[in-house]
PDB file of N, CA and C in Angstrom:
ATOM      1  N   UNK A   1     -94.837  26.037  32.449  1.00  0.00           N
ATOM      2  CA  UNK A   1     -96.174  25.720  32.875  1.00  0.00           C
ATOM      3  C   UNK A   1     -96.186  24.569  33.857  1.00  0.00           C
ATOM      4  N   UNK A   2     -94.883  23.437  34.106  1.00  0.00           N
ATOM      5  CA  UNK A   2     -94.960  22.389  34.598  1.00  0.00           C
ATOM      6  C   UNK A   2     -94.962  22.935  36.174  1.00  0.00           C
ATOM      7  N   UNK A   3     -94.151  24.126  36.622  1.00  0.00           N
ATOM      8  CA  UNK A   3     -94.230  24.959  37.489  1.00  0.00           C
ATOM      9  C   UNK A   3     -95.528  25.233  38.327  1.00  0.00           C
ATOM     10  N   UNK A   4     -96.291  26.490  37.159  1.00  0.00           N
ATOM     11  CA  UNK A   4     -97.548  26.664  37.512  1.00  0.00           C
ATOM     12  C   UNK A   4     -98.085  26.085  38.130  1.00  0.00           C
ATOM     13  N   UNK A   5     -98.333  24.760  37.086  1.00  0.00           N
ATOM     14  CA  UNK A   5     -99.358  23.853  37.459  1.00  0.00           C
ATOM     15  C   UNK A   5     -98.986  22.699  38.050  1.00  0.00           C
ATOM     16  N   UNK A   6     -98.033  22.825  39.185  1.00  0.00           N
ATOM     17  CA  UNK A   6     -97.662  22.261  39.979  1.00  0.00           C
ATOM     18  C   UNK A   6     -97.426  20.882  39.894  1.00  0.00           C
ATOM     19  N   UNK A   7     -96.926  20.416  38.638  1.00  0.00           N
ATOM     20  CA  UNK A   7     -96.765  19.631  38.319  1.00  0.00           C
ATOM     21  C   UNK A   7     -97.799  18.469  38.526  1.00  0.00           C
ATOM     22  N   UNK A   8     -99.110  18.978  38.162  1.00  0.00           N
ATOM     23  CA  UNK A   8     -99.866  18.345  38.190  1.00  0.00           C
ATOM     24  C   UNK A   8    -100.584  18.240  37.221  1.00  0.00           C
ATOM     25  N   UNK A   9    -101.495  16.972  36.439  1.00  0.00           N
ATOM     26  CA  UNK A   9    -101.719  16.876  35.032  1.00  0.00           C
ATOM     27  C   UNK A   9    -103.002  17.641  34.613  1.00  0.00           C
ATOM     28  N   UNK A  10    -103.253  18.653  34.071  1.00  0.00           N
ATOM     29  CA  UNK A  10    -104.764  19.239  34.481  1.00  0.00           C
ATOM     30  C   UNK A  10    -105.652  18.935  33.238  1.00  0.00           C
ATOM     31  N   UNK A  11    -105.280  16.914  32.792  1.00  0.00           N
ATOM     32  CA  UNK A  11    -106.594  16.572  32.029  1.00  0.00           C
ATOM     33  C   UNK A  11    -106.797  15.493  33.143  1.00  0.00           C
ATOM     34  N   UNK A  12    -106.078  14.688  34.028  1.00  0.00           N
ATOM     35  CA  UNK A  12    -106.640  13.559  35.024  1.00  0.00           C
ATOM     36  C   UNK A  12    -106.838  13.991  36.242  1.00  0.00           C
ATOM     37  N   UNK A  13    -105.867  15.546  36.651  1.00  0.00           N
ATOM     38  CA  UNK A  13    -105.832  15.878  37.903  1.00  0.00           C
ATOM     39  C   UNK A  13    -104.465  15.214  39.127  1.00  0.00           C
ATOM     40  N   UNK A  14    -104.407  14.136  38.047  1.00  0.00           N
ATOM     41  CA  UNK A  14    -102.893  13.153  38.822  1.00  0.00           C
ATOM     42  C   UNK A  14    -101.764  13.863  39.057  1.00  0.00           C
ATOM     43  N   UNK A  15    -100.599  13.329  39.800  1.00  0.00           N
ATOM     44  CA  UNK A  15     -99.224  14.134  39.847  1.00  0.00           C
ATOM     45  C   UNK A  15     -98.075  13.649  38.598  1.00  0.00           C
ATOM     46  N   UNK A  16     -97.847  14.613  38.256  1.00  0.00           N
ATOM     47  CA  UNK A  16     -96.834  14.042  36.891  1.00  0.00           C
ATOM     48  C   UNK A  16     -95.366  13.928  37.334  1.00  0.00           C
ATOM     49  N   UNK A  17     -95.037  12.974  37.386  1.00  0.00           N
ATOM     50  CA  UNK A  17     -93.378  12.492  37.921  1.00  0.00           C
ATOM     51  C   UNK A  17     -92.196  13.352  37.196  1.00  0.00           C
ATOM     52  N   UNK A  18     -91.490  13.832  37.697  1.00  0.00           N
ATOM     53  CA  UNK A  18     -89.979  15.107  37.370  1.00  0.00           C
ATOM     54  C   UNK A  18     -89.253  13.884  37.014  1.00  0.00           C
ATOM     55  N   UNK A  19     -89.596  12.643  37.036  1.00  0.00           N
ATOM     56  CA  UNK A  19     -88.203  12.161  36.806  1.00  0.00           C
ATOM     57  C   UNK A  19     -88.348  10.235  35.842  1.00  0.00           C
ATOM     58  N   UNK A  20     -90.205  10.889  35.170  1.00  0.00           N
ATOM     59  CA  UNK A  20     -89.990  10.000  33.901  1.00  0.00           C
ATOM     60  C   UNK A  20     -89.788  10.745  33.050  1.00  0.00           C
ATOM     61  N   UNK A  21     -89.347  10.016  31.626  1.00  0.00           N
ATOM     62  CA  UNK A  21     -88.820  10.542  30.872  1.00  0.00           C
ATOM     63  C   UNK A  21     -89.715  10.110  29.235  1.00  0.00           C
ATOM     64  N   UNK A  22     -89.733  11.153  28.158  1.00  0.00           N
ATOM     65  CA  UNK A  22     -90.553  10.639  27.040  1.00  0.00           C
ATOM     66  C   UNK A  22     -89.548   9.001  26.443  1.00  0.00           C
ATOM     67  N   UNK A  23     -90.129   8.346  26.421  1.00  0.00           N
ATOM     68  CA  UNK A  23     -91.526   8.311  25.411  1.00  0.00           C
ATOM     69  C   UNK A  23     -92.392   7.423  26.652  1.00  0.00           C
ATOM     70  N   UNK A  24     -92.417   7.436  28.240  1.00  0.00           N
ATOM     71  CA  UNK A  24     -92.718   6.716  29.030  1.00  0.00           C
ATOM     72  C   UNK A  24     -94.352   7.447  29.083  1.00  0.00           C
ATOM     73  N   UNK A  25     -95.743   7.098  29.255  1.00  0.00           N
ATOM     74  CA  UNK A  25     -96.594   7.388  28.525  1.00  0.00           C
ATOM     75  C   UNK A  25     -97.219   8.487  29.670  1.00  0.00           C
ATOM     76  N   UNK A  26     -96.780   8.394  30.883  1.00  0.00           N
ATOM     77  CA  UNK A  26     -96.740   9.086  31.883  1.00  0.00           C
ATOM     78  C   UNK A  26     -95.966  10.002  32.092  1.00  0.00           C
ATOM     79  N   UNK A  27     -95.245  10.501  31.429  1.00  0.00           N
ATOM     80  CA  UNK A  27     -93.686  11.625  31.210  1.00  0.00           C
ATOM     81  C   UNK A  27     -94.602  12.617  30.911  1.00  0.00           C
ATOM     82  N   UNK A  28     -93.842  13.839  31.449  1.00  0.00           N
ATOM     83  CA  UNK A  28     -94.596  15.073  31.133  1.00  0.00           C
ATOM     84  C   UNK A  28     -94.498  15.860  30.105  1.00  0.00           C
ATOM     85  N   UNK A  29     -95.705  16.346  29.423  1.00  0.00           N
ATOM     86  CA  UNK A  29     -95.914  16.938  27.845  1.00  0.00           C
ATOM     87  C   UNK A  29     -96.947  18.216  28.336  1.00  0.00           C
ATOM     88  N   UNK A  30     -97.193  18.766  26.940  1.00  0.00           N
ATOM     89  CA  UNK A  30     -97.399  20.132  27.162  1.00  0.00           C
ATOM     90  C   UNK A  30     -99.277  20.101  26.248  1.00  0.00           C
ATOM     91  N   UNK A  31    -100.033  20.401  26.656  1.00  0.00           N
ATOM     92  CA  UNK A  31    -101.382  20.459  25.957  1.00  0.00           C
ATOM     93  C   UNK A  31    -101.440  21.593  25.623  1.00  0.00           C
ATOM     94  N   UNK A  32    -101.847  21.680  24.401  1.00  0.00           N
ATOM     95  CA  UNK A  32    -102.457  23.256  23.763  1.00  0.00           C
ATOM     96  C   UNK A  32    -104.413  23.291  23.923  1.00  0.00           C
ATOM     97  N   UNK A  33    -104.720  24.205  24.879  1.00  0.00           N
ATOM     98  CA  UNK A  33    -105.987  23.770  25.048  1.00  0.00           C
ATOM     99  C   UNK A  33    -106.823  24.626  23.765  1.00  0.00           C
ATOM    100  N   UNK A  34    -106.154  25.432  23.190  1.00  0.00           N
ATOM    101  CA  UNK A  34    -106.708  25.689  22.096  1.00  0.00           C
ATOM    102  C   UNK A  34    -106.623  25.284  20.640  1.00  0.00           C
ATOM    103  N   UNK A  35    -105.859  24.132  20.464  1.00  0.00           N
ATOM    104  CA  UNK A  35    -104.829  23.652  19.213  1.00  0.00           C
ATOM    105  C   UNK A  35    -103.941  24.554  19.231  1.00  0.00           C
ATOM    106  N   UNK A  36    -102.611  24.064  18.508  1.00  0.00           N
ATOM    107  CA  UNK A  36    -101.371  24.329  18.164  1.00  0.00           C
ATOM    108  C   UNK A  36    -101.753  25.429  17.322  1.00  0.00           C
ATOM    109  N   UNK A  37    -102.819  25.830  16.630  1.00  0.00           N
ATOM    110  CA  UNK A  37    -102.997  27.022  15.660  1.00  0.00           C
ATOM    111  C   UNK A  37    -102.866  28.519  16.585  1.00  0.00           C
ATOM    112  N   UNK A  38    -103.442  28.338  17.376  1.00  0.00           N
ATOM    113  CA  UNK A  38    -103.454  29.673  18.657  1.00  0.00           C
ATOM    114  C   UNK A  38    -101.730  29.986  19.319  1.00  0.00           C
ATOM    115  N   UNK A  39    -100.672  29.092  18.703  1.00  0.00           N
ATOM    116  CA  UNK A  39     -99.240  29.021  18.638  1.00  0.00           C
ATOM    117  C   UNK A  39     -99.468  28.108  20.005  1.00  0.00           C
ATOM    118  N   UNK A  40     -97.682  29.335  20.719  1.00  0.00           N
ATOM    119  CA  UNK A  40     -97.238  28.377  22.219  1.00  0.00           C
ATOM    120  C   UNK A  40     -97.682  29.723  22.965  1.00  0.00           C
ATOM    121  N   UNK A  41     -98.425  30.168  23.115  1.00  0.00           N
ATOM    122  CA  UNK A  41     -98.561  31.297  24.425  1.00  0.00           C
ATOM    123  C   UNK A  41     -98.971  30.319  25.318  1.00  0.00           C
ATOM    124  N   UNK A  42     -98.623  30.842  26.613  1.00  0.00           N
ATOM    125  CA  UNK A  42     -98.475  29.892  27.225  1.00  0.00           C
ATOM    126  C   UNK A  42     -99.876  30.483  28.377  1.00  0.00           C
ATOM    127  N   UNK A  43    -100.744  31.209  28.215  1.00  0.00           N
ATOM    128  CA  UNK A  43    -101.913  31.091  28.273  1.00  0.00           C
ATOM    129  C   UNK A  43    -102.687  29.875  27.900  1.00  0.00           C
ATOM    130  N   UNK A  44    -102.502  29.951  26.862  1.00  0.00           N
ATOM    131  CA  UNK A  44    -102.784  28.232  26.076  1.00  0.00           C
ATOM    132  C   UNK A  44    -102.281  26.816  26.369  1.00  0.00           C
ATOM    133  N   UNK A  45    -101.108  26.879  27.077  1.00  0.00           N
ATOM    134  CA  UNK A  45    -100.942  25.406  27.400  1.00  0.00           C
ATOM    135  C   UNK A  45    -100.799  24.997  28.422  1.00  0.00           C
ATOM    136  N   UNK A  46    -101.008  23.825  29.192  1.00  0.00           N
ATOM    137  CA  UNK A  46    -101.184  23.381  30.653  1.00  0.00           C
ATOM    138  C   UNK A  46    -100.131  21.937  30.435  1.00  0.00           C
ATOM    139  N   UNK A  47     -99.908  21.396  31.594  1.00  0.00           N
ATOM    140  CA  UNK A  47     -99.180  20.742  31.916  1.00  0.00           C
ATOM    141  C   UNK A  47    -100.086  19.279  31.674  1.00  0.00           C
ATOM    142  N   UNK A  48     -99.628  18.399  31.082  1.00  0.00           N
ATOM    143  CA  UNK A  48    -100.302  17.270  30.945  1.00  0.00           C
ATOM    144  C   UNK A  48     -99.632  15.692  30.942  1.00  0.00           C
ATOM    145  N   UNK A  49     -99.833  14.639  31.395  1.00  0.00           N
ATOM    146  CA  UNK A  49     -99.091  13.784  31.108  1.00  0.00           C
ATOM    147  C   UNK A  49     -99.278  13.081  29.414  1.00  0.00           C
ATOM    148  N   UNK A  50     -97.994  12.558  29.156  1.00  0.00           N
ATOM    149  CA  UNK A  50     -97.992  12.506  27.517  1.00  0.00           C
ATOM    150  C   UNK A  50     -99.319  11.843  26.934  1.00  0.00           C
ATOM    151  N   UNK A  51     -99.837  10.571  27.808  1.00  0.00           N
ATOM    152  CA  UNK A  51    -101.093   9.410  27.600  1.00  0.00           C
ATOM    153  C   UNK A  51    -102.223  10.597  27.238  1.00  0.00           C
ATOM    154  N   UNK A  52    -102.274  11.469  28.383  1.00  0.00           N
ATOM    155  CA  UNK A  52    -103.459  11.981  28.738  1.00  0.00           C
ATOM    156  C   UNK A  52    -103.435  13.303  27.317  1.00  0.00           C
ATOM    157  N   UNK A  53    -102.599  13.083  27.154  1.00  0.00           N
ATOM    158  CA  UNK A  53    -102.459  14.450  25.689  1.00  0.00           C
ATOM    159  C   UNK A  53    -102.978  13.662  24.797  1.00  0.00           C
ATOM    160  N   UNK A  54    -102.366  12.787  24.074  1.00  0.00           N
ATOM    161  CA  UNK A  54    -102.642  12.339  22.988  1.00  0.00           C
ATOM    162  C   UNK A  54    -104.105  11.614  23.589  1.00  0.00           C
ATOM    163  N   UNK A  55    -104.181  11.221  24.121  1.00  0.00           N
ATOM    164  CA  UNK A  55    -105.958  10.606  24.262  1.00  0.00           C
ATOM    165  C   UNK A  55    -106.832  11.803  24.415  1.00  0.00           C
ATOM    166  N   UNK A  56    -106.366  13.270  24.552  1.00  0.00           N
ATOM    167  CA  UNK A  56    -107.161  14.208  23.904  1.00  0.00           C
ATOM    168  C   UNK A  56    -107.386  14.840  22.950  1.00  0.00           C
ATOM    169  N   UNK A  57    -106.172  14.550  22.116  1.00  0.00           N
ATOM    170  CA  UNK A  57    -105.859  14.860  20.423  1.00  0.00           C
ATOM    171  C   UNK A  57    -106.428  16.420  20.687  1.00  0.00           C
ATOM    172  N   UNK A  58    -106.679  16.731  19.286  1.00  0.00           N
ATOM    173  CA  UNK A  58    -106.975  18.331  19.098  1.00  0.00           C
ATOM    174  C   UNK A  58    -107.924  18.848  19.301  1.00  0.00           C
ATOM    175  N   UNK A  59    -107.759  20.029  20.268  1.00  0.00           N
ATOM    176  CA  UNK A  59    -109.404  20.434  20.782  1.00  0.00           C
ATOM    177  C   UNK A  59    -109.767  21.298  19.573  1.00  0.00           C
ATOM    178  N   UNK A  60    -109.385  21.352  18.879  1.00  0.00           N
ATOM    179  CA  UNK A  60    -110.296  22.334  17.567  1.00  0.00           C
ATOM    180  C   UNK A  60    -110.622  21.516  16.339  1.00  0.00           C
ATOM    181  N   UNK A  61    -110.167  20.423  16.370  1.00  0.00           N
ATOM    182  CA  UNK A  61    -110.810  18.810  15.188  1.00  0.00           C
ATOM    183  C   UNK A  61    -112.284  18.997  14.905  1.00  0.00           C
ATOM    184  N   UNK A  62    -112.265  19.167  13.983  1.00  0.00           N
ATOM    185  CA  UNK A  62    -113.702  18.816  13.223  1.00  0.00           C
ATOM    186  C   UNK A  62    -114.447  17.862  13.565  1.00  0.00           C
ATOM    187  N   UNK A  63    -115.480  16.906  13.504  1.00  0.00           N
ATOM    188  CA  UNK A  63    -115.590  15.672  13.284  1.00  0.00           C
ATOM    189  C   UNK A  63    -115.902  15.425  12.044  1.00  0.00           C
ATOM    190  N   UNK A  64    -115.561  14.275  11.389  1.00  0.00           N
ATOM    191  CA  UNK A  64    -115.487  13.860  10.057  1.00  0.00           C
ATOM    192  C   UNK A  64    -116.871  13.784   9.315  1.00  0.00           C
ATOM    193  N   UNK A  65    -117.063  14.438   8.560  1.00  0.00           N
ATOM    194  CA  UNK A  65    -117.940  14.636   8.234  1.00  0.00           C
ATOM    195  C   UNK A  65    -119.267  13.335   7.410  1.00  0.00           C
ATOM    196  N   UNK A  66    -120.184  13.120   7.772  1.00  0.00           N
ATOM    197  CA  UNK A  66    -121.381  11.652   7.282  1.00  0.00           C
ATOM    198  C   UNK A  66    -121.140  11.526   5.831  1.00  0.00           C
ATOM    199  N   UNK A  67    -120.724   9.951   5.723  1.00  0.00           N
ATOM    200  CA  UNK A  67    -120.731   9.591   4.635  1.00  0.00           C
ATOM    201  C   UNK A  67    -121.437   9.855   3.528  1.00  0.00           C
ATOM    202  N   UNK A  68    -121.169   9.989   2.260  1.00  0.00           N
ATOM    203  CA  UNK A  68    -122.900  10.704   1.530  1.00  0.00           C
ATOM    204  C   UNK A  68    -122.780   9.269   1.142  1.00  0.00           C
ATOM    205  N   UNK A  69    -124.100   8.866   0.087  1.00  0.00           N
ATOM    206  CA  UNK A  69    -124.403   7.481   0.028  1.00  0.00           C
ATOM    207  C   UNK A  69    -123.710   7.143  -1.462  1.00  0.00           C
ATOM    208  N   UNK A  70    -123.507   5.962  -2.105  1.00  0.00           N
ATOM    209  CA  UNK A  70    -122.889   5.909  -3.041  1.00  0.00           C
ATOM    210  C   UNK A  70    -124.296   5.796  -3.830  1.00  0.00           C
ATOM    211  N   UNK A  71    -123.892   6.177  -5.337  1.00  0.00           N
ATOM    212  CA  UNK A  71    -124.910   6.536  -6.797  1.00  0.00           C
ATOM    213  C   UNK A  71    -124.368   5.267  -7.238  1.00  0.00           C
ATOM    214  N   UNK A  72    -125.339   4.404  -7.688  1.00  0.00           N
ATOM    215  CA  UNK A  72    -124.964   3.286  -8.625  1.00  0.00           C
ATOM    216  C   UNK A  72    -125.694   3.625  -9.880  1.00  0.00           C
ATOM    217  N   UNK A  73    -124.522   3.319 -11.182  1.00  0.00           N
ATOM    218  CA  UNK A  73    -125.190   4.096 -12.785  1.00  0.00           C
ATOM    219  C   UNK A  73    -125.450   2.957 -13.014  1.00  0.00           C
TER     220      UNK A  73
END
């Protein structure tokens, strides 16, 4: 996919460098735009830099659901 997408990051739009390396936060990683549950088809994943992945975490996350209130006996 780093191919495809021309090695370009398609969550900032920036160019992703061939020649950093993980764990450098700009090194190139792989996004599942559907979560990891939809597997690795690679329909599903785009080229991303590592920062820009994890600062998108999982696109299928719940949000946590409202506190209920506490019962005092």
């Amino acid at each position: 996919m780093l191919t495809r997408d021309r090695w370009i990051c398609q969550l900032c739009g920036k160019p992703i460098s061939k020649y950093l390396r993980h764990p450098h936060p700009y090194s190139a990683h792989v996004h599942h735009t559907k979560g990891k549950a939809y597997g690795d088809d690679p329909e599903f994943l785009v080229a991303a830099h590592r920062k820009c992945n994890l600062d998108a975490g999982d696109p299928t996350a719940q949000p946590d659901p409202a506190p209920r209130p506490m019962t005092r006996w």
